[in-house]
Structure formats: structure tokens, C-alpha cells
Protein backbone atom coordinates (compact mmCIF):
# COMPACT_ATOMS: atom_id res chain seq x y z
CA UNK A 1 106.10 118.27 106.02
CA UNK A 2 109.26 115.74 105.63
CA UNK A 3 112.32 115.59 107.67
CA UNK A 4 115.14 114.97 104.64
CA UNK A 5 118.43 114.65 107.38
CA UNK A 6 117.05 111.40 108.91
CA UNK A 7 120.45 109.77 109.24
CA UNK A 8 120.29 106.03 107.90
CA UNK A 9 121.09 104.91 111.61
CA UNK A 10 120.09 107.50 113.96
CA UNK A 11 116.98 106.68 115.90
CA UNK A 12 116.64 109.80 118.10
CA UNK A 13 115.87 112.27 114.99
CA UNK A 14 113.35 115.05 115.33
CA UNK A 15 109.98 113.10 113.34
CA UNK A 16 110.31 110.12 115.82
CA UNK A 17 110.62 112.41 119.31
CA UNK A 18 108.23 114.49 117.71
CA UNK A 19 105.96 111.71 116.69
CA UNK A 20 106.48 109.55 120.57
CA UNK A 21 105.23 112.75 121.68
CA UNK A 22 101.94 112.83 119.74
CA UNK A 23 101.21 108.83 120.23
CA UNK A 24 101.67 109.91 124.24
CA UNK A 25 99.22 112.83 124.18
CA UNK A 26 96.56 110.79 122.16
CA UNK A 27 96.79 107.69 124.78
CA UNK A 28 96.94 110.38 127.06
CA UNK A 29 93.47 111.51 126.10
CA UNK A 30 92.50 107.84 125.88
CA UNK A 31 92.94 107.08 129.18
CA UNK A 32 92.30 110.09 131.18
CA UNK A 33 88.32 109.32 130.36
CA UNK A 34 88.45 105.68 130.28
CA UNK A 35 88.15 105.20 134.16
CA UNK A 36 86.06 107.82 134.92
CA UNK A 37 83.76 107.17 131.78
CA UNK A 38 81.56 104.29 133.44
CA UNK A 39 80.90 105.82 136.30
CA UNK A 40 79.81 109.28 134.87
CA UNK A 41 77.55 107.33 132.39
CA UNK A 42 75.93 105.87 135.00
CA UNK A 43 75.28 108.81 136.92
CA UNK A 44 74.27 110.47 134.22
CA UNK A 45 71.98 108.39 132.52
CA UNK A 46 71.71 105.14 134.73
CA UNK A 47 71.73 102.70 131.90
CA UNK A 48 71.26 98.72 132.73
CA UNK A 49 74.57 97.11 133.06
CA UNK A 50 74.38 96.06 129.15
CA UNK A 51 74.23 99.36 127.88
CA UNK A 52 76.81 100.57 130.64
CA UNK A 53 79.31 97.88 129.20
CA UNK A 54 79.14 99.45 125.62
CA UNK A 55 80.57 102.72 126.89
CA UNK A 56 83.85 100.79 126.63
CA UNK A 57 83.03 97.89 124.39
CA UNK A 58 81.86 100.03 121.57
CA UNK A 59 84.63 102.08 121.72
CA UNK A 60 87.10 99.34 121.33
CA UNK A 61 85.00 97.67 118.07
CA UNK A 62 85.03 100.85 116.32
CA UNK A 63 88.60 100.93 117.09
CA UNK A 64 88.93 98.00 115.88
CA UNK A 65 87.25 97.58 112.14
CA UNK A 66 88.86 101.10 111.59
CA UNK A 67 92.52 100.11 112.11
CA UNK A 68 91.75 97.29 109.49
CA UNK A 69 89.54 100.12 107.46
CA UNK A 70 92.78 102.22 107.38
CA UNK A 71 94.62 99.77 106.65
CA UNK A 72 92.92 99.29 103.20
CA UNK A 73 92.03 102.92 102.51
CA UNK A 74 95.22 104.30 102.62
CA UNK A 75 96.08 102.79 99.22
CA UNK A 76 93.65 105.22 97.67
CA UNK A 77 94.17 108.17 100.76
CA UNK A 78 96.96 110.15 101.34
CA UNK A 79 98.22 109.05 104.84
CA UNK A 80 98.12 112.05 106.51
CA UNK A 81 94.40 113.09 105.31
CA UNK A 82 93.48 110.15 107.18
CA UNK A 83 95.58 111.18 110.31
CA UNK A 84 94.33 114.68 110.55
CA UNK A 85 90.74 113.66 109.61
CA UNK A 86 90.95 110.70 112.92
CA UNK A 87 92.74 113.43 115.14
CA UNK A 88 89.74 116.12 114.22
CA UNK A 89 86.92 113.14 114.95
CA UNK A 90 88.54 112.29 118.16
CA UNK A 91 88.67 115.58 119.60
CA UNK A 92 84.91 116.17 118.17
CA UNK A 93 83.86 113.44 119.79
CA UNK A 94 85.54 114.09 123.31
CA UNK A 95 84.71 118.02 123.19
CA UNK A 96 80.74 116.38 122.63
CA UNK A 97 80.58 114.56 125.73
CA UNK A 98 79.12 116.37 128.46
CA UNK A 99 76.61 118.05 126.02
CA UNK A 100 75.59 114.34 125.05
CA UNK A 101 71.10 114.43 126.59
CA UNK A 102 71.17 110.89 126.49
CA UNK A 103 72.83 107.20 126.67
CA UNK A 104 72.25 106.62 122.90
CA UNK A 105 74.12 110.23 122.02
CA UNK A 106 76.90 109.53 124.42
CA UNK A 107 77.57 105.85 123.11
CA UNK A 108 77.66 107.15 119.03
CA UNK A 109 79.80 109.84 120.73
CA UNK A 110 81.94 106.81 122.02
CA UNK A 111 81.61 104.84 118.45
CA UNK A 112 82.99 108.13 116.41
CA UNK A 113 85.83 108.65 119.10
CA UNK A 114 86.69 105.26 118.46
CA UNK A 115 86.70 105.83 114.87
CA UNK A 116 88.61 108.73 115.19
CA UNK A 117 91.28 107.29 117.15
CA UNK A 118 91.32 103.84 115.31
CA UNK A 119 92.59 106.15 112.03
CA UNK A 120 95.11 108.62 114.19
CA UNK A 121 96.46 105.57 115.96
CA UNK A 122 97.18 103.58 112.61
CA UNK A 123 98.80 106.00 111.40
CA UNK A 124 101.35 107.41 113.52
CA UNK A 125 102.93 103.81 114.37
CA UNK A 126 103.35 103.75 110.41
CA UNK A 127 105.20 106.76 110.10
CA UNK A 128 107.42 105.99 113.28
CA UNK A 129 107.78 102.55 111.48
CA UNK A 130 109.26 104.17 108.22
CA UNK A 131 112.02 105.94 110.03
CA UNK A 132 113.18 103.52 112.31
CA UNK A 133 116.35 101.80 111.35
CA UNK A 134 115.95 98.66 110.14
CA UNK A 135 119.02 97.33 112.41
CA UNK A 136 117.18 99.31 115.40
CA UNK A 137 113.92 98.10 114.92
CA UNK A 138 113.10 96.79 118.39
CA UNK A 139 115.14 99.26 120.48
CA UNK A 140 113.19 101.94 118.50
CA UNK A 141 109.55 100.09 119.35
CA UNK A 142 111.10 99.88 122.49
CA UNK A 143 111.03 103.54 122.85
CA UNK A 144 108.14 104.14 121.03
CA UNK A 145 106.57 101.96 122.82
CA UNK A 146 106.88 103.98 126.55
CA UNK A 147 104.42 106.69 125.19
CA UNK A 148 101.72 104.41 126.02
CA UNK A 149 102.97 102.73 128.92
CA UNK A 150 103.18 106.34 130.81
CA UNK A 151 99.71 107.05 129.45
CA UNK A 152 98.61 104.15 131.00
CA UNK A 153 100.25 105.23 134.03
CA UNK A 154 99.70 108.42 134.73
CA UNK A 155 95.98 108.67 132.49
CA UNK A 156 94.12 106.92 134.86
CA UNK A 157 94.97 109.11 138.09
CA UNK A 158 95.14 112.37 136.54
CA UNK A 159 91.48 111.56 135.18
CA UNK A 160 90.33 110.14 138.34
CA UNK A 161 91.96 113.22 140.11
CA UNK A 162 90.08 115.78 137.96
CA UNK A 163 86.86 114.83 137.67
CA UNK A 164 86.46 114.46 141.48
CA UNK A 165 87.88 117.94 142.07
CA UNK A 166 86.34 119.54 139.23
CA UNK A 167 84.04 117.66 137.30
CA UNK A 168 83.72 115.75 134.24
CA UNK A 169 83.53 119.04 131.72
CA UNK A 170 86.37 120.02 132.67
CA UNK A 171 87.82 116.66 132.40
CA UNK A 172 86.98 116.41 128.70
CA UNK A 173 87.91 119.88 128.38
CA UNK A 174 91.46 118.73 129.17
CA UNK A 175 90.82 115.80 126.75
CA UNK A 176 90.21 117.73 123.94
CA UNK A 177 93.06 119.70 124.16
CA UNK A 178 95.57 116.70 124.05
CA UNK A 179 94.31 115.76 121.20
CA UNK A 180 94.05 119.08 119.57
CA UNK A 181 97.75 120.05 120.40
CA UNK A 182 99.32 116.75 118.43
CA UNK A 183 97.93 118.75 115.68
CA UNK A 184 99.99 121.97 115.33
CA UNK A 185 103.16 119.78 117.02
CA UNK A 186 103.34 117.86 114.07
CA UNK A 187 102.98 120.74 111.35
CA UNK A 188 105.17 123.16 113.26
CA UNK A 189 107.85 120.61 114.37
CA UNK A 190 107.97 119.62 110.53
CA UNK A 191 107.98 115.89 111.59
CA UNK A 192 105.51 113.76 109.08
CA UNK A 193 108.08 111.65 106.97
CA UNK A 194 108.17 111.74 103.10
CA UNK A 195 105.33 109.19 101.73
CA UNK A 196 107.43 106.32 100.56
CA UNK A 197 106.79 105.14 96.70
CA UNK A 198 104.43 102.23 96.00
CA UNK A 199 105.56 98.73 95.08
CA UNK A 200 105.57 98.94 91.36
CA UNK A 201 102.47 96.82 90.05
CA UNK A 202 103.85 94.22 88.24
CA UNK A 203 105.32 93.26 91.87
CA UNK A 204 101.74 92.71 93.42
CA UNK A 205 100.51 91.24 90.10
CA UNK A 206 103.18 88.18 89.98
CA UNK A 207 102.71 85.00 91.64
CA UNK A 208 105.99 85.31 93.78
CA UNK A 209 104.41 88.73 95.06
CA UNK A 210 101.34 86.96 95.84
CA UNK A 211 103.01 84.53 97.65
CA UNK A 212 105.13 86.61 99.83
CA UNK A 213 102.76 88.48 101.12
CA UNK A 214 100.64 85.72 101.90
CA UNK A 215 103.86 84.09 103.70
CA UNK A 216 104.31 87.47 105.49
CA UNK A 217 100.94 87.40 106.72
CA UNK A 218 101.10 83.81 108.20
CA UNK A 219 104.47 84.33 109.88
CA UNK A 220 102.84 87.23 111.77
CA UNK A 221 99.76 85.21 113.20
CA UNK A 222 102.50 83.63 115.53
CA UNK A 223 103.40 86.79 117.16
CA UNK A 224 99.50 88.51 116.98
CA UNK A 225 98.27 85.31 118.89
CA UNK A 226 100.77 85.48 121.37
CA UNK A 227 99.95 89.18 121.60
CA UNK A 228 96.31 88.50 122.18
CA UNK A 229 97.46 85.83 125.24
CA UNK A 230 99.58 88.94 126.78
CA UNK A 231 96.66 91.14 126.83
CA UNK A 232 94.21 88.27 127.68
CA UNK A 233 96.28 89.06 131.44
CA UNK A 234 95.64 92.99 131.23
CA UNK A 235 92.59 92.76 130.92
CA UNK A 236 92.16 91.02 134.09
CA UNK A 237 94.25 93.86 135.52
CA UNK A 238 92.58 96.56 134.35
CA UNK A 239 88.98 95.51 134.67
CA UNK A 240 89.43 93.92 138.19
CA UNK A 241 92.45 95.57 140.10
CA UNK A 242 90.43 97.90 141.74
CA UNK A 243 87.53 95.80 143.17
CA UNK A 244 90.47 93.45 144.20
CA UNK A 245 92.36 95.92 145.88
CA UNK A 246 88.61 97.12 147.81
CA UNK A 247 88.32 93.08 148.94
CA UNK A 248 91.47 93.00 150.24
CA UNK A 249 91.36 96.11 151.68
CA UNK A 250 94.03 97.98 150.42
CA UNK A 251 93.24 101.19 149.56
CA UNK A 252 96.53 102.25 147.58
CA UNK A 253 95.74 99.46 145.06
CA UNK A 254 96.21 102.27 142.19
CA UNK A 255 99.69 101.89 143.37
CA UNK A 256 99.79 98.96 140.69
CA UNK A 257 99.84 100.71 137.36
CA UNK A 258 103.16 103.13 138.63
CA UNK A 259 105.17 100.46 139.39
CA UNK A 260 104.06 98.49 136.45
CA UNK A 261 105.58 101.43 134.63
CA UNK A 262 108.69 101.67 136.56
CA UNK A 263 110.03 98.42 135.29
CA UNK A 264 108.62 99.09 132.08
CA UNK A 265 110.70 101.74 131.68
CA UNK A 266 113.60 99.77 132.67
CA UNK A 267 112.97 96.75 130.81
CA UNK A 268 111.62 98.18 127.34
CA UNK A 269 114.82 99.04 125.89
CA UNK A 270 117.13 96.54 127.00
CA UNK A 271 114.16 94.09 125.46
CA UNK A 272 114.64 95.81 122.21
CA UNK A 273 118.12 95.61 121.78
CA UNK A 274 118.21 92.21 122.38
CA UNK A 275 115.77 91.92 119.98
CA UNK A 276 117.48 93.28 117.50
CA UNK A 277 120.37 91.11 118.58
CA UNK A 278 118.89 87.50 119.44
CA UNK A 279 115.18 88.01 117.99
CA UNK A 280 112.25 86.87 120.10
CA UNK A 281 113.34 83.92 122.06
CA UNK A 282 115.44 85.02 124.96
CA UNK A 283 112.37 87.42 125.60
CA UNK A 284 109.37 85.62 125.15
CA UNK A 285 109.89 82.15 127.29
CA UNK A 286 111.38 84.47 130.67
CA UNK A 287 109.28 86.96 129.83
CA UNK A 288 105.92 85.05 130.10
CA UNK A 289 107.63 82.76 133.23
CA UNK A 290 108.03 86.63 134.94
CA UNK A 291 103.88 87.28 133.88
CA UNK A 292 103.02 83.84 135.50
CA UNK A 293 105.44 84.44 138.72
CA UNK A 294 103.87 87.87 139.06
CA UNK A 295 100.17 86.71 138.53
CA UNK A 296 100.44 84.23 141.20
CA UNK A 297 101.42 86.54 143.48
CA UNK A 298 98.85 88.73 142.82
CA UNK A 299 96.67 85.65 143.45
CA UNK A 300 98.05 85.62 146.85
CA UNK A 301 98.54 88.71 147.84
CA UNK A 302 96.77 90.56 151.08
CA UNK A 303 99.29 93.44 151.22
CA UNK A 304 100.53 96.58 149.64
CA UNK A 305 103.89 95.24 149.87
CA UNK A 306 102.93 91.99 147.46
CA UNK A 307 101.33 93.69 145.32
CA UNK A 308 104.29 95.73 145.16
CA UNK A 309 106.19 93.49 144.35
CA UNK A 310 103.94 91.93 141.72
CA UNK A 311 103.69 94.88 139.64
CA UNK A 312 107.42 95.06 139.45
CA UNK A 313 107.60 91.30 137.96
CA UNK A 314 104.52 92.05 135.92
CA UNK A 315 106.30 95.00 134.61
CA UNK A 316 108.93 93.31 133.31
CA UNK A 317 107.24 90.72 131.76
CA UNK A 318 104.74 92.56 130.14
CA UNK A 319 107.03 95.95 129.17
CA UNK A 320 109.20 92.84 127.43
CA UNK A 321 107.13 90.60 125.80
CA UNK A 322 104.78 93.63 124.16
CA UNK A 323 107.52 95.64 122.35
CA UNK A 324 108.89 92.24 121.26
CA UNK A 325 105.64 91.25 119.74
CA UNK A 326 105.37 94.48 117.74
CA UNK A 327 108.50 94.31 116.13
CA UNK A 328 108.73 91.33 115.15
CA UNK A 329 105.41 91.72 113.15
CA UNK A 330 107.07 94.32 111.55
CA UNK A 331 110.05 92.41 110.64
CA UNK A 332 108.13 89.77 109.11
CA UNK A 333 106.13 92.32 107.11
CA UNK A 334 106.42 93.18 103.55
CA UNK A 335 107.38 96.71 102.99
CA UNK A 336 103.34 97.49 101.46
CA UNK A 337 102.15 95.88 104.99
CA UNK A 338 103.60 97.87 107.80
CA UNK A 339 99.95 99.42 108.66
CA UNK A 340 98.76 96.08 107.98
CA UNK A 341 100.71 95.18 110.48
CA UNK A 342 100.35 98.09 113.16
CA UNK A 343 96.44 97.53 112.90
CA UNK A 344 97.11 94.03 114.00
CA UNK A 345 99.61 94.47 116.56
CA UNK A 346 96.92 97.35 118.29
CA UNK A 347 93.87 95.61 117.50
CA UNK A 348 94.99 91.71 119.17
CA UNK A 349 95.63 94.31 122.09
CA UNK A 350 92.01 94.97 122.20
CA UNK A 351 90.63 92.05 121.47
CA UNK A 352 92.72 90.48 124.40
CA UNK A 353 91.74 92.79 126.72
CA UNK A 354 87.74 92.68 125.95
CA UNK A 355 88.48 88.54 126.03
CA UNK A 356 90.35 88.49 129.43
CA UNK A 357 87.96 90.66 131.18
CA UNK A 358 85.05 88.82 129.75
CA UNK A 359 85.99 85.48 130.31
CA UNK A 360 87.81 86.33 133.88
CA UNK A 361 84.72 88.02 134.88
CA UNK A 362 82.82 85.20 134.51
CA UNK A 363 85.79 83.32 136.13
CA UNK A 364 85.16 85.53 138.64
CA UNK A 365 82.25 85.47 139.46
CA UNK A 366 81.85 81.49 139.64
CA UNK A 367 84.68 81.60 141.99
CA UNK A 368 86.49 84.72 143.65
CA UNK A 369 89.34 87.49 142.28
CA UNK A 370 92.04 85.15 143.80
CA UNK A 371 91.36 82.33 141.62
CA UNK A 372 90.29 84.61 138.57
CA UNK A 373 93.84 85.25 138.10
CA UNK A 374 95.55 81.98 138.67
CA UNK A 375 93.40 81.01 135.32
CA UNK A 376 95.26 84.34 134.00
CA UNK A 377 98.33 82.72 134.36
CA UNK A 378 97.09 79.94 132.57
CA UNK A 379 96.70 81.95 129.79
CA UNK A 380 100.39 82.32 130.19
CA UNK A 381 101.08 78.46 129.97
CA UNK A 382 99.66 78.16 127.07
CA UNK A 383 101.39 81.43 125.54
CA UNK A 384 104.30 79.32 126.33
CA UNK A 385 102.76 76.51 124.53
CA UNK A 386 102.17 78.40 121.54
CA UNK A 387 105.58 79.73 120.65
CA UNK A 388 107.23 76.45 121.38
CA UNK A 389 104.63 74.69 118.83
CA UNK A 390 105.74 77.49 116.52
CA UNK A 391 109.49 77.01 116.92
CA UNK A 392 108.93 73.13 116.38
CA UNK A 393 107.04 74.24 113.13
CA UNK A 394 109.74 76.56 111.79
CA UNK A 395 112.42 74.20 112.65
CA UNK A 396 110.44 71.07 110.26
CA UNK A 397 109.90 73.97 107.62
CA UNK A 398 113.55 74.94 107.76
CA UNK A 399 114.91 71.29 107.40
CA UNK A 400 112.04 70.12 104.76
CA UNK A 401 113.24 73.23 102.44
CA UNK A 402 116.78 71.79 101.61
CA UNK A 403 115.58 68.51 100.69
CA UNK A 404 112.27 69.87 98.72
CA UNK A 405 114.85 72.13 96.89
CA UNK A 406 117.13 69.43 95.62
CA UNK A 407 114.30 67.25 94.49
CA UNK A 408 113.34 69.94 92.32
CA UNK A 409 116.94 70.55 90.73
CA UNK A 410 116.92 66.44 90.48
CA UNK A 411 113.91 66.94 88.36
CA UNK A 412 114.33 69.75 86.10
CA UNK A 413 118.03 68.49 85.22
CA UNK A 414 116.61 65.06 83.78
């Protein structure tokens, strides 16, 4: 199951089309029952508001401590035992649904999807990771990185579109079958890369091993925080756009997500050539003042055409600062840490989403929708904040290495 032609510099070979295409039918299946999945639940089983909440939350924590799981188990499991056995889970799980009798059966239905798709969705960044080019690295994330972005687009109104015309079985139904179909498209299409060799031992054994991982791992907190910050905003987005919209009274408030993908698509791999090019600073700072502009807008807005308009900036901003993020965690990786460092890129998404619509919600409520996303933007500011702390850091480190290396050649020449 390995593609031997990959050219050294050729991005658009079979395993990573192949591969985009699998990532897109599994967010696909994601997010074709994540709208609809509260309000069937509580239909279904009228839970309190508590248990209602862990339709989504427990999803997302199972996610979570299996990315990191993976992570850690794949140097004793083949990779792509891990991927099959997470794509078989997830479409267990999904298939289950409707025939779940109660709240408690649905929600460890929920907590094994998560699991499930935690493993499949470690994975296949990993392998898209491997055959990348190195020099292309953020133009391919770039890329990559639009299978989601149209799940997240189109997902939410093709579930929302089926369920009320036919139902939530049949919803699922359709569910399941994304999932199952990344299966055979992957073994027929020939498109899982060759299984790298492992660092030889005595590398992870030495102190200067030890020590550049450990470097690696600090240089991507910078990026993973900033990620968090990003999604902090989303979350505010997704949770609250649509009660928002019904406030305002504007009933094509859905209208959001598309053109949040329009300029995503735009944006996403001009961002990652410039990456490649200039690295993360002529993206992050314009990228985050774009969020901010966008968000206050939003704040503001009492029309279709504003919030038109602050999709678009929101779309650039966010389809720029989130491919950026990504691959420059895996730049700063060590070759053994490129799940490592998938699991964290996915999993600060998460966390930033639960903490944005948390703490906006409570915003929120205190106050009003409006104000609920100036503070958003705040979360921008201090985005900002961080990565100019960080560059002041870097710079300090850069300028104390010189001098700390000539006091040691002073020394060790007496």
C-alpha cells in the first residue's frame, strides 16, 4: 500500500489527493451530525441541559486524550492498524445512533465515535505530513487544509437539510457511509505511504537527542497557544451564530459559514506559499488585525449585507492564520514528532472551541451576543500580544547564543 514515484518536489501526487479526499469525507461525516445532534437528543430523550451539553463535549474529550493516545501508541502499532481500527469505530458508532434506547447509550455512542475519529484523524495528517515537500510545507497544509474548511461548509446544511426532509436514520445512514468509503479509497487508490524507519536508538538515548526534542516541543507551544486563541473566536461562531442571526432577525444567517469558505479558499494557498517563503510573520499580525476587523463587525451588524461582509474578512483571517499555525508546528518538529505534533495542532482546535463557547456563553449571557463578540476580538489582541512576546524572546535567545558560545571556547582553550 505505498506510492514509490512520489517525486521529491511534487505536491499534487496520487497518496496526498487521495488522502485530502479521505480527511474531507471523515469531517464530512463529522459535521453533517454535529448540528443536528443536539436537537435530536433532545427530542429523543429530553435530557437536562447538562447532559444535553455532553452530546458535544464528550465527543470532543475523547477526541482529545486519543490524539495524544495515538500519538504514543503508534511507537508499538503499525500506523495504519490504528487508522483502519479508528475508521471501523467511527462508522460503528455513527451506524449505532438511532438504535441508541437511551441518553446514556447515545452519549458512550458519542465517546467511542470520538475515539474512533481521534485515531483516523491522527493519522491521516501524518501520512499527508510524510509526503509533503519539505520546501512546500505550508502550500501543501494549505491544500490539505481546504478538506475541512468545505466540510465545515457544506456539513452543516446538508445535515440540517436531511434530517428535516427525511429524518435522522437516514441522516446517519449517510454518515456511515462517508466514513466507510475512505476505507476501500485508500486500499484501491494504493495511497498509504511507505512507514518511514525509526530514529536509530542511540539517537533518543543521547543527551543532545534529549534535548532537541525537548527544544522542539517548546518552540511549538508558541504556535499551539496562538492556535487555541484562533479557535477561542470559532467557537463563538459556531455555538452562537445562529441564535444571533434569530435576534437580529435575519433568517439567512447560515449564509456565514459559505462565505467564510469562499475566502478560505482564496486565501489558504497564497498563505502557504508565503509561508514557505517569509515564515509566520507577514501572516499572523494582518491576519489576526482581519479576525478583529471582522469580529467587530459582526458585533455591529443588523443586516445580511454586514454579515456578509464579515464572513469574507473572517475568512481570510482565519483560512490564513490556521494553515500557518499547522505548519509551522511541523517545521519545528523533530522527524519522530510529526503525530506529536498533528495531535496538538487538532486538539488546541478543540480545546479553543469548547473554551470560547464556554466562556462567551457566559459572556453572553451577563450581557448580550453583540458584546459577546467584541470580548472575541479581545482574544485577538492578546493573540497579537502573544506572538510579539515570542518574537522579543527569540530575538534575546538569538543574540545571547553568540556571546554564550564564545565564553565557552574562552574557557575550554585556557
Amino acid at each position: 500500500m505505498s506510492n514509490m514515484n512520489i517525486q521529491p518536489d511534487k505536491l499534487w501526487s496520487r497518496s496526498f489527493v487521495t488522502l485530502t479526499v479521505s480527511y474531507l469525507l471523515l469531517f464530512l461525516s463529522l459535521q453533517m451530525l454535529l448540528s443536528p445532534f443536539p436537537t435530536y437528543a433532545k427530542e429523543q430523550f429530553h435530557p437536562n441541559n447538562f447532559a444535553l451539553s455532553l452530546v458535544t463535549s464528550l465527543f470532543a474529550l475523547a477526541a482529545i486524550v486519543t490524539r495524544f493516545a495515538t500519538a504514543a501508541l503508534l511507537r508499538k502499532v503499525h500506523r495504519n492498524v490504528i487508522l483502519f481500527v479508528g475508521l471501523v469505530l467511527a462508522a460503528i458508532a455513527t451506524v449505532l445512533y438511532p438504535f441508541a434506547g437511551s441518553m446514556t447509550s447515545l452519549l458512550i455512542l458519542r465517546a467511542l465515535f470520538g475515539i474512533g475519529f481521534g485515531m483516523t484523524s491522527t493519522i491521516i495528517p501524518t501520512l499527508v505530513s510524510q509526503i509533503i515537500p519539505k520546501k512546500r510545507t505550508g502550500e501543501g497544509i494549505g491544500y490539505f487544509g481546504l478538506s475541512t474548511s468545505i466540510a465545515m461548509s457544506l456539513g452543516p446544511m446538508i445535515g440540517l437539510s436531511v434530517i428535516k426532509q427525511f429524518g435522522f436514520t437516514t441522516l446517519a445512514m449517510i454518515g456511515t457511509i462517508a466514513l466507510v468509503l475512505i476505507i476501500p479509497l485508500l486500499l484501491v487508490m494504493r495511497s498509504i505511504p511507505k512507514q518511514p524507519a525509526k530514529p536509530a536508538p542511540s539517537a533518543n538515548k543521547t543527551g543532545a537527542g534529549e534535548s532537541a526534542s525537548g527544544s522542539s516541543t517548546g518552540r511549538m507551544m508558541v504556535p499551539a497557544i496562538l492556535n487555541v486563541l484562533m479557535s477561542v473566536t470559532y467557537g463563538g461562531i459556531l455555538g452562537f451564530i445562529a441564535l444571533y442571526g434569530a435576534q437580529k432577525h435575519i433568517e439567512q444567517i447560515g449564509l456565514f459559514f459559505l462565505f467564510i469558505v469562499f475566502t478560505v479558499f482564496i486565501i489558504r494557498p497564497i498563505s502557504g506559499k508565503l509561508f514557505d517563503r517569509r515564515g509566520p510573520m507577514p501572516i499572523v499580525i494582518p491576519g489576526a488585525l482581519v479576525v478583529i476587523a471582522s469580529l467587530i463587525i459582526l458585533s455591529y451588524a443588523d443586516s445580511l449585507p454586514l454579515i456578509i461582509v464579515s464572513a469574507l474578512l473572517y475568512g481570510f483571517g482565519f483560512g490564513a492564520i490556521q494553515p500557518t499555525t499547522q505548519a509551522w508546528m511541523l517545521r519545528e518538529a523533530a522527524p519522530h514528532q510529526v503525530s506529536f505534533a498533528n495531535s496538538l495542532y487538532y486538539n488546541t482546535i478543540d480545546f479553543g472551541v469548547a473554551v470560547g463557547s464556554m466562556l462567551l456563553g457566559i459572556v453572553a449571557s451577563a450581557s448580550s451576543y453583540s458584546i459577546m463578540y467584541r470580548w472575541a476580538a479581545v482574544a485577538m489582541v492578546i493573540f497579537m500580544l502573544v506572538y510579539l512576546v515570542s518574537l522579543v524572546i527569540e530575538r534575546k535567545n538569538r543574540a545571547a547564543a553568540p556571546a554564550a558560545a564564545r565564553e565557552k571556547t574562552a574557557v575550554t582553550s585556557r
